[in-house]
PDB file of N, CA and C in Angstrom:
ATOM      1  N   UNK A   1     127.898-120.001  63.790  1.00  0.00           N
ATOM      2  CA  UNK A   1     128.814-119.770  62.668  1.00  0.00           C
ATOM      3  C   UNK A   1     128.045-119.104  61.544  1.00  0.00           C
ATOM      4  N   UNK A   2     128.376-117.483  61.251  1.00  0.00           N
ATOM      5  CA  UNK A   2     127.691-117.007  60.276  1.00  0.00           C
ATOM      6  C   UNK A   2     128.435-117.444  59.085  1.00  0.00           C
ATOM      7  N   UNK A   3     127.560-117.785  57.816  1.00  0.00           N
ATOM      8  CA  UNK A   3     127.774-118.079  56.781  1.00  0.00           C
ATOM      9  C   UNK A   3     127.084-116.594  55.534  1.00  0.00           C
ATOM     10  N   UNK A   4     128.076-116.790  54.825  1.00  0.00           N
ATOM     11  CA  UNK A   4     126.882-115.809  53.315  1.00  0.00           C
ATOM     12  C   UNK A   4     127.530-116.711  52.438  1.00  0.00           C
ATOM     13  N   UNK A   5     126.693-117.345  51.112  1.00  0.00           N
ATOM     14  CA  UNK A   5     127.232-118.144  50.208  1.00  0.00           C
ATOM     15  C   UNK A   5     126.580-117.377  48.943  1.00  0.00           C
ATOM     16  N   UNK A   6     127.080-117.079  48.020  1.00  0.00           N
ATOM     17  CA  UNK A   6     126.914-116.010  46.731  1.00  0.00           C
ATOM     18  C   UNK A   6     126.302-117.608  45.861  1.00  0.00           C
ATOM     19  N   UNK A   7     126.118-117.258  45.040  1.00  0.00           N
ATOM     20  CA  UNK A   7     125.614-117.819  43.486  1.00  0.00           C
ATOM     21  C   UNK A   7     125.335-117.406  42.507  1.00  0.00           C
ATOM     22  N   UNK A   8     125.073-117.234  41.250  1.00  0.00           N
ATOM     23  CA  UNK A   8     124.412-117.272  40.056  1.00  0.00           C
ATOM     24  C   UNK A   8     126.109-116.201  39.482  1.00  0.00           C
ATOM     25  N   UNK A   9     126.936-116.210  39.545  1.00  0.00           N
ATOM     26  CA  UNK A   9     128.093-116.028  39.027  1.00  0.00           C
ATOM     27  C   UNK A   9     128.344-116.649  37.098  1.00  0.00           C
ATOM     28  N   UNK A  10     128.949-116.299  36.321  1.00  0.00           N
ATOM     29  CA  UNK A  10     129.646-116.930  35.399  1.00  0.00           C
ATOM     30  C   UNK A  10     129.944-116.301  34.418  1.00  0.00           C
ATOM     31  N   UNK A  11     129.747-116.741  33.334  1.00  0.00           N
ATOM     32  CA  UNK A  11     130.696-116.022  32.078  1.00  0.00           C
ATOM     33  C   UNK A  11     129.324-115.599  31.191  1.00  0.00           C
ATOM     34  N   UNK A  12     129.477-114.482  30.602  1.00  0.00           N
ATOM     35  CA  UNK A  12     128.291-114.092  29.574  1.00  0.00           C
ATOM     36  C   UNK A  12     128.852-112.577  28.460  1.00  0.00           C
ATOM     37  N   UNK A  13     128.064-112.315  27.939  1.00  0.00           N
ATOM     38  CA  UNK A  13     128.850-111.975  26.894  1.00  0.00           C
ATOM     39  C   UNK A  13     128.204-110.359  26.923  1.00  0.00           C
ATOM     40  N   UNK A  14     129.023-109.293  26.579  1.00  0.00           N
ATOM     41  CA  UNK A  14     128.626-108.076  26.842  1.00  0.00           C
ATOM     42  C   UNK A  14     127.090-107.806  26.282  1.00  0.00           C
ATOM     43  N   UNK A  15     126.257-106.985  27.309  1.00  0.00           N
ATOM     44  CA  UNK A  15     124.802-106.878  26.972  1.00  0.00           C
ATOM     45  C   UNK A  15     124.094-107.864  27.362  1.00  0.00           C
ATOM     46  N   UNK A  16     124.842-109.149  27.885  1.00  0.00           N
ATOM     47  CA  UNK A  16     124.120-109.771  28.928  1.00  0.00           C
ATOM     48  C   UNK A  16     123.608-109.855  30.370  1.00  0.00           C
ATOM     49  N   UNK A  17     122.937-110.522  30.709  1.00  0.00           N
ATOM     50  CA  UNK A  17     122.357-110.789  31.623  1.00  0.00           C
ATOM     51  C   UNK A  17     122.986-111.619  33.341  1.00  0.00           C
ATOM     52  N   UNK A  18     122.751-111.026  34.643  1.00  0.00           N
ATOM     53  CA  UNK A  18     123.139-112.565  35.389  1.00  0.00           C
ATOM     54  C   UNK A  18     122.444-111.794  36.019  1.00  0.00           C
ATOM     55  N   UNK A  19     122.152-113.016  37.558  1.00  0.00           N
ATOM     56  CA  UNK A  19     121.208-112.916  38.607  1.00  0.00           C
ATOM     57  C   UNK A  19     121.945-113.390  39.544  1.00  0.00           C
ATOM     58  N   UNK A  20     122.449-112.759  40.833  1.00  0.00           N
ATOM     59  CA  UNK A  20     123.277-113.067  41.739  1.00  0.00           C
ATOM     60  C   UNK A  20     122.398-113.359  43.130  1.00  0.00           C
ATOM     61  N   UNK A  21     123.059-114.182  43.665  1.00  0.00           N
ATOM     62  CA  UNK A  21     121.952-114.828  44.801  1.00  0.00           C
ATOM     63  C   UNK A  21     122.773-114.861  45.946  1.00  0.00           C
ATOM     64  N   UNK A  22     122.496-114.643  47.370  1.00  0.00           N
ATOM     65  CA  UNK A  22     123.114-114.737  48.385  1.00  0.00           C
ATOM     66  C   UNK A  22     122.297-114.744  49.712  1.00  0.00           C
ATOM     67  N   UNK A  23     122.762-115.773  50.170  1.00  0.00           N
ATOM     68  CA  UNK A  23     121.592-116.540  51.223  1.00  0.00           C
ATOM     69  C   UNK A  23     122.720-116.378  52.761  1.00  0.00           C
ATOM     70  N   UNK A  24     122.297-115.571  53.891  1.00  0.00           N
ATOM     71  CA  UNK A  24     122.977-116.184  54.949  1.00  0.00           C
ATOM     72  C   UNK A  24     122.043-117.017  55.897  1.00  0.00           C
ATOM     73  N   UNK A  25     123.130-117.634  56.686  1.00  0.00           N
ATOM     74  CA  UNK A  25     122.796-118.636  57.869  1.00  0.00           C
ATOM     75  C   UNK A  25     123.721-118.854  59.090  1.00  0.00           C
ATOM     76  N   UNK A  26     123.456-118.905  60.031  1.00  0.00           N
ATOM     77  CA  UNK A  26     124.055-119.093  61.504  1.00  0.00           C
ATOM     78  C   UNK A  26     123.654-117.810  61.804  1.00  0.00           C
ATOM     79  N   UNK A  27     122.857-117.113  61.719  1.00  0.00           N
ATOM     80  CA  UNK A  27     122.302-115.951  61.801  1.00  0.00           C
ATOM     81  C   UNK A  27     120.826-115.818  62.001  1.00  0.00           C
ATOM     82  N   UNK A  28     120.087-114.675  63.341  1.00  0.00           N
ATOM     83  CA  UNK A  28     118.757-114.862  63.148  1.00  0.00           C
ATOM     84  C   UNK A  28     118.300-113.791  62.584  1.00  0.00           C
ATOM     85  N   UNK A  29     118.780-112.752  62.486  1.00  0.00           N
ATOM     86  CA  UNK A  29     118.780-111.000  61.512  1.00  0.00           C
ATOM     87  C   UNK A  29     120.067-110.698  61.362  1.00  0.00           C
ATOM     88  N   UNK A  30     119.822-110.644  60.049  1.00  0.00           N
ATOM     89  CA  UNK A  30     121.119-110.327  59.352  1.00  0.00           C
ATOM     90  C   UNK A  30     121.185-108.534  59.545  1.00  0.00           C
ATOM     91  N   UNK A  31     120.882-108.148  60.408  1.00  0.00           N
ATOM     92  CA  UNK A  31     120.720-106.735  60.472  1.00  0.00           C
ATOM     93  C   UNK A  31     120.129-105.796  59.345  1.00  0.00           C
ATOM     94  N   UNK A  32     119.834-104.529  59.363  1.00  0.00           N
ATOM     95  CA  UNK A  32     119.302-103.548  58.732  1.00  0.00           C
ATOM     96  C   UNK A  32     120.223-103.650  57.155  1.00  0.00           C
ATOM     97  N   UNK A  33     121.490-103.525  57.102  1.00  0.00           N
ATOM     98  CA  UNK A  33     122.056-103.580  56.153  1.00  0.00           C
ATOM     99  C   UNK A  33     123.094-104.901  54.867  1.00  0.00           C
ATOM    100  N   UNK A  34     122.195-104.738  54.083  1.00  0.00           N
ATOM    101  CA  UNK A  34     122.889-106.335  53.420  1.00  0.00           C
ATOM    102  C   UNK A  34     123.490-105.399  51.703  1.00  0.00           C
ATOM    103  N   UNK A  35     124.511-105.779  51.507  1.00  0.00           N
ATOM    104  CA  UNK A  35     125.461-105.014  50.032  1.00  0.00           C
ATOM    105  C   UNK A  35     125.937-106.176  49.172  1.00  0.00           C
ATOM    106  N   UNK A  36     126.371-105.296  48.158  1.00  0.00           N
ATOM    107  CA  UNK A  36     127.003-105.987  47.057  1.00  0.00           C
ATOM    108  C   UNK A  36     128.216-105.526  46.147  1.00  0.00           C
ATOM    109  N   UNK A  37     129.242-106.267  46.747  1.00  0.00           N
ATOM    110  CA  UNK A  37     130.743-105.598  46.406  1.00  0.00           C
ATOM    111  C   UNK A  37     131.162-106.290  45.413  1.00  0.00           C
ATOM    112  N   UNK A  38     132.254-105.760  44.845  1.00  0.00           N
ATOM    113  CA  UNK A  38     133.082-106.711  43.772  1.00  0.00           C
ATOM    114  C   UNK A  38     134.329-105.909  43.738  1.00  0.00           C
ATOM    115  N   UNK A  39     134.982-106.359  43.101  1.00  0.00           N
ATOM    116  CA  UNK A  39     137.140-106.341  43.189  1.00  0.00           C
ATOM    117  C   UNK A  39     137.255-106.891  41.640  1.00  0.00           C
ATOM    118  N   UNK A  40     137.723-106.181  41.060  1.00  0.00           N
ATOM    119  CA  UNK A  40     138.617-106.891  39.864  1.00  0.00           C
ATOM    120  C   UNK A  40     140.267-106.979  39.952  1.00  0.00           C
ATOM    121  N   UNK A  41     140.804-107.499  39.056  1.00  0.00           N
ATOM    122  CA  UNK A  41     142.136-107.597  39.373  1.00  0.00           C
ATOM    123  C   UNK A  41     142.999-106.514  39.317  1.00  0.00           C
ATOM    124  N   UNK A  42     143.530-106.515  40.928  1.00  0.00           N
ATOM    125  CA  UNK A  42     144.475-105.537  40.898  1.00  0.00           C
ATOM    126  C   UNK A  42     143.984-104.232  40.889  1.00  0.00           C
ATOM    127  N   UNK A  43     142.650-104.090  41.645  1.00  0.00           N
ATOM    128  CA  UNK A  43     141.773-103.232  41.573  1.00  0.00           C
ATOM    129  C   UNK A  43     141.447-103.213  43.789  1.00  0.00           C
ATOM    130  N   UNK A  44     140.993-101.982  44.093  1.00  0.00           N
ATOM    131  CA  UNK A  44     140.513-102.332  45.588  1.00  0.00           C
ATOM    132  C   UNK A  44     138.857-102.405  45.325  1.00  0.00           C
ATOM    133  N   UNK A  45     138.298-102.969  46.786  1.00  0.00           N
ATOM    134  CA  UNK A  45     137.115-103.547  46.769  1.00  0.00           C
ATOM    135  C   UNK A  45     136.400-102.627  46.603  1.00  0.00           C
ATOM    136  N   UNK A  46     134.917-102.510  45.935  1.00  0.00           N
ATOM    137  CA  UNK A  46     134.025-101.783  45.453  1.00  0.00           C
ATOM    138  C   UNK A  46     132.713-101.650  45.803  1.00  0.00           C
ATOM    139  N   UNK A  47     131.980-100.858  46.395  1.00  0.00           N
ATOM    140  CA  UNK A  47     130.444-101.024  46.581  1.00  0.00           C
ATOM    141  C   UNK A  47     129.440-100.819  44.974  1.00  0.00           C
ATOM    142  N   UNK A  48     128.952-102.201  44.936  1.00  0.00           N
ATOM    143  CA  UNK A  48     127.851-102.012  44.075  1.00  0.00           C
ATOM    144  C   UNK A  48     126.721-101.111  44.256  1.00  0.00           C
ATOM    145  N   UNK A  49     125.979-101.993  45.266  1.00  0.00           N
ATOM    146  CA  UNK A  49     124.469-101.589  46.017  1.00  0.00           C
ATOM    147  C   UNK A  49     124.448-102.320  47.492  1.00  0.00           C
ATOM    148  N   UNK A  50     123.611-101.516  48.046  1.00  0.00           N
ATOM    149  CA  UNK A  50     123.206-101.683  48.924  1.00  0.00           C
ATOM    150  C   UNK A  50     121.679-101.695  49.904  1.00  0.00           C
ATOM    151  N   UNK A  51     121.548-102.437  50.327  1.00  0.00           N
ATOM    152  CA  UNK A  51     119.985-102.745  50.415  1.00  0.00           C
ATOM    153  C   UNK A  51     119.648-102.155  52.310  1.00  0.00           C
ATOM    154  N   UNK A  52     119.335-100.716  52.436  1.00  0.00           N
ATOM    155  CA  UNK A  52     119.468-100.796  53.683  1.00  0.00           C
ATOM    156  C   UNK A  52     117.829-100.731  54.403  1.00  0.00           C
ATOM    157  N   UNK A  53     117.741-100.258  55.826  1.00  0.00           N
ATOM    158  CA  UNK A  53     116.470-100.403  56.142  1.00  0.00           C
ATOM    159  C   UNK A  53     115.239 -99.599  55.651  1.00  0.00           C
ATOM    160  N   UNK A  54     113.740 -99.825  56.468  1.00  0.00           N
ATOM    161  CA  UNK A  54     113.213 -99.156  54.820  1.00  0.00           C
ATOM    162  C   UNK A  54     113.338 -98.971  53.664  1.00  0.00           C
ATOM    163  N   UNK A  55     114.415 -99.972  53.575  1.00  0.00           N
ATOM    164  CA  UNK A  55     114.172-100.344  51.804  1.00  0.00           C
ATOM    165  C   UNK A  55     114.930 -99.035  51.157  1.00  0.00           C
ATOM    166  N   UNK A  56     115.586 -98.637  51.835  1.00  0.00           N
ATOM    167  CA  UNK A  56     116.601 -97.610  51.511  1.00  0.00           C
ATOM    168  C   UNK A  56     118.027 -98.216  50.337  1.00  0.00           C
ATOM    169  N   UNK A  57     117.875 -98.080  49.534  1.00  0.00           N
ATOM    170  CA  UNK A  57     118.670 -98.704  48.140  1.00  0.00           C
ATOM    171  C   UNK A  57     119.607 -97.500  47.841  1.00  0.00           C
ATOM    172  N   UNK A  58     121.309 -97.946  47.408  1.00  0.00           N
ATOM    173  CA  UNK A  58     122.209 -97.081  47.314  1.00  0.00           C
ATOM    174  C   UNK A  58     122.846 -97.772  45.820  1.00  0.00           C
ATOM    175  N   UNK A  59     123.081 -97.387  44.848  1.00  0.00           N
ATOM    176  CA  UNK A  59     123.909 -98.246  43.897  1.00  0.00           C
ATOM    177  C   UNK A  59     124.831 -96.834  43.872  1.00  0.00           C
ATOM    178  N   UNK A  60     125.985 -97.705  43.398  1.00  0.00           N
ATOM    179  CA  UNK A  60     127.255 -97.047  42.620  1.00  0.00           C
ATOM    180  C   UNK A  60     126.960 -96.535  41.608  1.00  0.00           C
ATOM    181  N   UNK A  61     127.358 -95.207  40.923  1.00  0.00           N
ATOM    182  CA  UNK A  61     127.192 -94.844  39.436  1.00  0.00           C
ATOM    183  C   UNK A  61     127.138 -95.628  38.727  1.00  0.00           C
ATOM    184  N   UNK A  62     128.164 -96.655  39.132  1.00  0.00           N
ATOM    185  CA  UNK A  62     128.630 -97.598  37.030  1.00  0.00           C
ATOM    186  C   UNK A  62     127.392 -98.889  37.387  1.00  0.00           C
ATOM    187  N   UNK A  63     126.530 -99.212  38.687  1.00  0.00           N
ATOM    188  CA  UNK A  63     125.752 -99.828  38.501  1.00  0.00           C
ATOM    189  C   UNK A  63     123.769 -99.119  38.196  1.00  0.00           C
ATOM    190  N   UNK A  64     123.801 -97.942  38.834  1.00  0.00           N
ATOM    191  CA  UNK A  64     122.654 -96.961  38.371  1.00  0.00           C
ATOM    192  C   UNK A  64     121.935 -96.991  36.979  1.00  0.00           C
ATOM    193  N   UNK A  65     120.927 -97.781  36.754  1.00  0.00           N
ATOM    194  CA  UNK A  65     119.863 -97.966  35.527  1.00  0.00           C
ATOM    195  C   UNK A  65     120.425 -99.447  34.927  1.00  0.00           C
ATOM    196  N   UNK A  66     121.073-100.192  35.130  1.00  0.00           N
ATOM    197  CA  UNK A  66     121.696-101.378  34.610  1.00  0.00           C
ATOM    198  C   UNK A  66     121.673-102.387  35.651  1.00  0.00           C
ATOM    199  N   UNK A  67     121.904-102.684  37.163  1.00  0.00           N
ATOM    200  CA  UNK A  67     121.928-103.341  38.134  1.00  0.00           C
ATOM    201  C   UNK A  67     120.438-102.991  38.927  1.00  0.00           C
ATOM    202  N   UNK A  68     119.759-104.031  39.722  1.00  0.00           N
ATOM    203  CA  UNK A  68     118.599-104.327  40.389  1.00  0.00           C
ATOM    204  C   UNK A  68     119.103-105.329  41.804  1.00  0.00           C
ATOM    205  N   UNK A  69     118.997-104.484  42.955  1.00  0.00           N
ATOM    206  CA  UNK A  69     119.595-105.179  44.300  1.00  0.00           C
ATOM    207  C   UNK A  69     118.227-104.909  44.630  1.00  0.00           C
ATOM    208  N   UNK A  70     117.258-106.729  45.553  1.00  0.00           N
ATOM    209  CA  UNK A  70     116.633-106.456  46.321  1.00  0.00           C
ATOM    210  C   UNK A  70     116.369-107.726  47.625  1.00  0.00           C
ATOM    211  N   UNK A  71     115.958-107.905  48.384  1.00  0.00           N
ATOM    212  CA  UNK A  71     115.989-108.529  49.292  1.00  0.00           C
ATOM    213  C   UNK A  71     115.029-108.989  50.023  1.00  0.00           C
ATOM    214  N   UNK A  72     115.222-110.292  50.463  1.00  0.00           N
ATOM    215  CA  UNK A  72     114.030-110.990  51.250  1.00  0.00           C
ATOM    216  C   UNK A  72     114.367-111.388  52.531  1.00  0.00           C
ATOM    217  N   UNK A  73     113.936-110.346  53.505  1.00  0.00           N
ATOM    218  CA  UNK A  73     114.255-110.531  54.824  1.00  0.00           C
ATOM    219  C   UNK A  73     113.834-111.919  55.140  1.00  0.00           C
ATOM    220  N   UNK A  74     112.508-112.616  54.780  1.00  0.00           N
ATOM    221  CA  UNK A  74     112.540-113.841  55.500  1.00  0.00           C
ATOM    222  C   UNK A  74     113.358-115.074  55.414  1.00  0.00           C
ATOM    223  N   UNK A  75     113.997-115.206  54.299  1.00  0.00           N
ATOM    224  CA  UNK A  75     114.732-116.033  53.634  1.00  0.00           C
ATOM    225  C   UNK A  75     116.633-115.438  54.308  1.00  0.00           C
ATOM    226  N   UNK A  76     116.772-114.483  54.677  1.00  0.00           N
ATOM    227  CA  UNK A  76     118.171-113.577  54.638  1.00  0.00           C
ATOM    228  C   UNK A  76     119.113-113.709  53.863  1.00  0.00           C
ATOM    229  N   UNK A  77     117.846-113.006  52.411  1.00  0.00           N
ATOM    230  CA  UNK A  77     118.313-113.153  51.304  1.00  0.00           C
ATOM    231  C   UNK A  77     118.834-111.882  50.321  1.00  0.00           C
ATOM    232  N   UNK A  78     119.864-111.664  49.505  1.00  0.00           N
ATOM    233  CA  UNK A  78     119.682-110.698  49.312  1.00  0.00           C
ATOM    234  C   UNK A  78     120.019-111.166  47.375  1.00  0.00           C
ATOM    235  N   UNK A  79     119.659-110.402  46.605  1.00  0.00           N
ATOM    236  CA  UNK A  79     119.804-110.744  45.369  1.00  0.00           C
ATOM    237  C   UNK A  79     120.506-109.110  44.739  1.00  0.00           C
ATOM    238  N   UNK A  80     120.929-109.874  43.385  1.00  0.00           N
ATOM    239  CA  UNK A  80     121.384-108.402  42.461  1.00  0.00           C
ATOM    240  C   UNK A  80     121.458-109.379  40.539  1.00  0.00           C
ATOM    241  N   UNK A  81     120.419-108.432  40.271  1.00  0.00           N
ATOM    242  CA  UNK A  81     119.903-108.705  38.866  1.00  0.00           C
ATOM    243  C   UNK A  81     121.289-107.644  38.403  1.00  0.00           C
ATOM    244  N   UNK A  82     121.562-107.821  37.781  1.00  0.00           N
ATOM    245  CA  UNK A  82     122.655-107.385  36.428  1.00  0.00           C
ATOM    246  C   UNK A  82     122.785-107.554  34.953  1.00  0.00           C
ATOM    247  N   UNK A  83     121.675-106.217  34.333  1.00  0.00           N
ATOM    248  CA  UNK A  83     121.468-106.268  33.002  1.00  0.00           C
ATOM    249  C   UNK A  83     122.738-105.597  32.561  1.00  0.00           C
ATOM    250  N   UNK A  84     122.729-105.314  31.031  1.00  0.00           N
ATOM    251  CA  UNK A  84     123.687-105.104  30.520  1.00  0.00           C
ATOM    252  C   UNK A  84     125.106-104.588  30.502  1.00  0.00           C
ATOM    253  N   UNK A  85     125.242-105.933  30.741  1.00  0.00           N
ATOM    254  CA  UNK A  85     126.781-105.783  31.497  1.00  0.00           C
ATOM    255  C   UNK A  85     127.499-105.779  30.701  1.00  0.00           C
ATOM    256  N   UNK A  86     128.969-104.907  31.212  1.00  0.00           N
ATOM    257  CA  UNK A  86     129.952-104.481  30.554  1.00  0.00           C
ATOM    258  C   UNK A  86     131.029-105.000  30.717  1.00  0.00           C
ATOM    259  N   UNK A  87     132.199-105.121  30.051  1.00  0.00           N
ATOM    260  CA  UNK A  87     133.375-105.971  30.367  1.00  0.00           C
ATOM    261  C   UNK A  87     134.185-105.518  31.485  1.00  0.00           C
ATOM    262  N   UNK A  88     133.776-104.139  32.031  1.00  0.00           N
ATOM    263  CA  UNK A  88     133.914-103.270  32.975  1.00  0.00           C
ATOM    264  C   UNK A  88     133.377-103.916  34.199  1.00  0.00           C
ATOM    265  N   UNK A  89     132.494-104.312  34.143  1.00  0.00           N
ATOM    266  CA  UNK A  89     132.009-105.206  35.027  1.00  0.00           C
ATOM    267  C   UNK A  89     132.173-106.713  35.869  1.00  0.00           C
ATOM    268  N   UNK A  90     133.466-107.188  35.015  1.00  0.00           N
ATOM    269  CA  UNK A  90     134.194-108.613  35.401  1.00  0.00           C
ATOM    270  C   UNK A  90     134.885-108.090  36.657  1.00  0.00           C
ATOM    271  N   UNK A  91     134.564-109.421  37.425  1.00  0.00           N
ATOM    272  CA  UNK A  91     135.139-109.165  38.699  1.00  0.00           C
ATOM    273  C   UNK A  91     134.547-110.399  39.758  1.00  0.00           C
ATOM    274  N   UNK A  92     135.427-110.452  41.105  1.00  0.00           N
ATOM    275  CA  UNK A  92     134.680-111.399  42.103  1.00  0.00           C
ATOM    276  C   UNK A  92     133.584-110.312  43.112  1.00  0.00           C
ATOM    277  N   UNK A  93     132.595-111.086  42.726  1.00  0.00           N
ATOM    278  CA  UNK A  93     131.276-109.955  43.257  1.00  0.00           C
ATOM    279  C   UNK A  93     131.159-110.817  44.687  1.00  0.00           C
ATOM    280  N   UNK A  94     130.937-110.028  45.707  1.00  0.00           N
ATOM    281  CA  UNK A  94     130.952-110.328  46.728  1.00  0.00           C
ATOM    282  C   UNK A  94     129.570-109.731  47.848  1.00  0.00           C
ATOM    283  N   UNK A  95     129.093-110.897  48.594  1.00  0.00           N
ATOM    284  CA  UNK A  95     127.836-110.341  49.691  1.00  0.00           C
ATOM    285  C   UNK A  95     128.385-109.973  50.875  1.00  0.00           C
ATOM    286  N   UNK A  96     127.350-109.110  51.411  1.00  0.00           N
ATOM    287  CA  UNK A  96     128.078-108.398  52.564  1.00  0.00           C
ATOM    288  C   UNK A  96     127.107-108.340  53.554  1.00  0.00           C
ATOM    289  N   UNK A  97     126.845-108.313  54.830  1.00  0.00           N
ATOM    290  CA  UNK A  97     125.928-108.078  55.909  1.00  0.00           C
ATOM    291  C   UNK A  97     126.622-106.981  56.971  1.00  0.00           C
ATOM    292  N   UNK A  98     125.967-105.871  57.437  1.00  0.00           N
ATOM    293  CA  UNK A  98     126.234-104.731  58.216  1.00  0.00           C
ATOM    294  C   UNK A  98     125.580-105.019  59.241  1.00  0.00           C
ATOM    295  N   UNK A  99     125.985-105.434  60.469  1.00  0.00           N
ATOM    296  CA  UNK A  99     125.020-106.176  61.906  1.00  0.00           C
ATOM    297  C   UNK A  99     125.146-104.876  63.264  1.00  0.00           C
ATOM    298  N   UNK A 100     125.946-103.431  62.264  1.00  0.00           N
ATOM    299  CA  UNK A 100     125.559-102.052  63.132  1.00  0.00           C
ATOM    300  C   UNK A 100     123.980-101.430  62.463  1.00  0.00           C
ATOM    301  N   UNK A 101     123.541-100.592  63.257  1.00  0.00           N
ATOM    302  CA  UNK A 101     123.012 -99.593  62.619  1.00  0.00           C
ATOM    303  C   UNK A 101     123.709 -98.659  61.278  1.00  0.00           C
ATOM    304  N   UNK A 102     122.729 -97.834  60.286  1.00  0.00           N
ATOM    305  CA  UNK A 102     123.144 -97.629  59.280  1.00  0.00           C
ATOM    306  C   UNK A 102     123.236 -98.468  57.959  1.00  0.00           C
ATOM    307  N   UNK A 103     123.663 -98.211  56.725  1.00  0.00           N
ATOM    308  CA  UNK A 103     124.127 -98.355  55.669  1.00  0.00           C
ATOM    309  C   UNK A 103     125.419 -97.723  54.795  1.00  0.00           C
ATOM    310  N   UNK A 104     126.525 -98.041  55.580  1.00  0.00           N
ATOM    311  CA  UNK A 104     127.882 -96.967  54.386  1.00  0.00           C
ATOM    312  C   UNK A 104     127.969 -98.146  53.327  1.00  0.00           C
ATOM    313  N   UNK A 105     128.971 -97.290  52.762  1.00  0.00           N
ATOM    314  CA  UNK A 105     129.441 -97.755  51.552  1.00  0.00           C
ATOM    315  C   UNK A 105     130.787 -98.124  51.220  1.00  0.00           C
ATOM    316  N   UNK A 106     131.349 -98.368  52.443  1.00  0.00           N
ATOM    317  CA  UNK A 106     133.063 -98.535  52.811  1.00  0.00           C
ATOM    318  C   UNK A 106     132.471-100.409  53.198  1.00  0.00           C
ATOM    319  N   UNK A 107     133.400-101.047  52.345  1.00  0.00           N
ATOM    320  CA  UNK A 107     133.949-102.515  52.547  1.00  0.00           C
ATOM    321  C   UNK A 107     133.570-102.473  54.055  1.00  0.00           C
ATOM    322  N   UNK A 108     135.299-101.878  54.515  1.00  0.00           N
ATOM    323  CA  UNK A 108     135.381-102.154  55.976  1.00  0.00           C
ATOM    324  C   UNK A 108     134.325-101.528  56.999  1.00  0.00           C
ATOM    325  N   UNK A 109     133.430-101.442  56.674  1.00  0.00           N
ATOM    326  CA  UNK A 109     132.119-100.962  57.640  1.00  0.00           C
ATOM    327  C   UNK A 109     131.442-102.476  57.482  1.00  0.00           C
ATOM    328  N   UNK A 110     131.275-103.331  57.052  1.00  0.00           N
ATOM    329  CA  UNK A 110     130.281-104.262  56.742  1.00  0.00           C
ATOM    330  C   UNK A 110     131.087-105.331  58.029  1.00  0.00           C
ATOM    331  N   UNK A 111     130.278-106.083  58.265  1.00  0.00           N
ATOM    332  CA  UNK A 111     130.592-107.438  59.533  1.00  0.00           C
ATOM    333  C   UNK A 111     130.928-108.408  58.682  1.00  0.00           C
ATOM    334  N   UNK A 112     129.714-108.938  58.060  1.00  0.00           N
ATOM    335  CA  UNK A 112     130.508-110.733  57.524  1.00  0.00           C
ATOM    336  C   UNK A 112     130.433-110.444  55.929  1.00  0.00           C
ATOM    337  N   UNK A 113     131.091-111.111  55.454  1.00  0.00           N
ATOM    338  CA  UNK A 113     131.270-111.594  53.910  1.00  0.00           C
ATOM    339  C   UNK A 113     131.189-112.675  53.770  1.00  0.00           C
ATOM    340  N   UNK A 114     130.554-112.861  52.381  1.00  0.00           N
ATOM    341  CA  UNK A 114     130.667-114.197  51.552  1.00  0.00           C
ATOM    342  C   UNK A 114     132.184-114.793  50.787  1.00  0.00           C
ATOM    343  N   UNK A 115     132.324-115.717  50.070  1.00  0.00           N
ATOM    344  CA  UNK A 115     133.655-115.911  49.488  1.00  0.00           C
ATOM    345  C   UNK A 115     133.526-115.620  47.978  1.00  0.00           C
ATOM    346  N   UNK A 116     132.462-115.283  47.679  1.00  0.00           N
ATOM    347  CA  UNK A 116     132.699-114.621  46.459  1.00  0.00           C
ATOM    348  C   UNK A 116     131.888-115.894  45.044  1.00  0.00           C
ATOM    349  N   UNK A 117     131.655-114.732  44.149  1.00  0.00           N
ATOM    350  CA  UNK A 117     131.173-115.243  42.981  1.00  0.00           C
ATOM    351  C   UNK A 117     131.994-114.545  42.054  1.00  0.00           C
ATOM    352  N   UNK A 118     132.220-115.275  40.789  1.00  0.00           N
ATOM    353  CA  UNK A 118     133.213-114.591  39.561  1.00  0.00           C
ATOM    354  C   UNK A 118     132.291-114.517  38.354  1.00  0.00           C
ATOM    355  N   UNK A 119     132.251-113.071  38.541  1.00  0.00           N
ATOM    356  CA  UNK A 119     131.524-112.642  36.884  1.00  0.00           C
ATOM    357  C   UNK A 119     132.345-111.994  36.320  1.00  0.00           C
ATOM    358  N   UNK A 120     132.212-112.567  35.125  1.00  0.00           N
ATOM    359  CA  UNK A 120     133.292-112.421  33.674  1.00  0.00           C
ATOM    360  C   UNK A 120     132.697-112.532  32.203  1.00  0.00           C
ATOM    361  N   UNK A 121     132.778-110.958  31.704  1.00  0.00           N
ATOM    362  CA  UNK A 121     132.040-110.628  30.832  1.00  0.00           C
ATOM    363  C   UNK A 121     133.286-110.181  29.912  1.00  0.00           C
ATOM    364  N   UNK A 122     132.904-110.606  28.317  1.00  0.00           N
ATOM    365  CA  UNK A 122     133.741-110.822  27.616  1.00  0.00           C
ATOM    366  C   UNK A 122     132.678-110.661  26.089  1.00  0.00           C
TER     367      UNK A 122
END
């Protein structure tokens, strides 16, 4: 039973800070590709970043010089630092694992998901 469980989610105030954490398990390689999505309301799902092999790193424009995705294969861990965040930025941020070859940037390319963390900047 693969699991991804998100963390470090919550409320902070524009120009702040969070550190998002996401650990899987029932898994022995989480494959080459591990991401970081989010959805706001009434909005479709979004690629943040993405952490692919060789350390091959993809962010979205609105996260480029402000967001930090990096990852610890031994742990099958993947993290995303998020400096100055914008109210633009509220949303359920979500982990993702890709168990093909590659790295896209389409939701529906990714295998398992987490249930989500809610960051809400205000």
């Amino acid at each position: 039973h693969v699991q991804l469980v998100e963390s470090g989610g919550g409320s902070v105030e524009v120009e702040g800070s969070l550190r998002l954490s996401c650990v899987a398990s029932g898994i022995t390689y989480v494959g080459p590709c591990m991401g970081w999505f989010r959805q706001a309301p009434g909005k479709e799902r979004e690629r943040v970043a993405t952490y692919g092999g060789y350390g091959r790193i993809n962010y979205a424009d609105s996260a480029k010089g402000r967001f930090t995705i990096t990852r610890d294969e031994d742990k099958n861990a993947v993290y995303l630092q998020m400096d100055s965040l914008k109210i633009s930025d509220t949303g359920t941020y979500y982990c993702a694992v890709r168990l093909n070859s590659g790295c896209p940037i389409r939701p529906e390319d990714f295998t398992y998901w987490g249930q989500g963390t809610q960051v809400t900047v205000s």
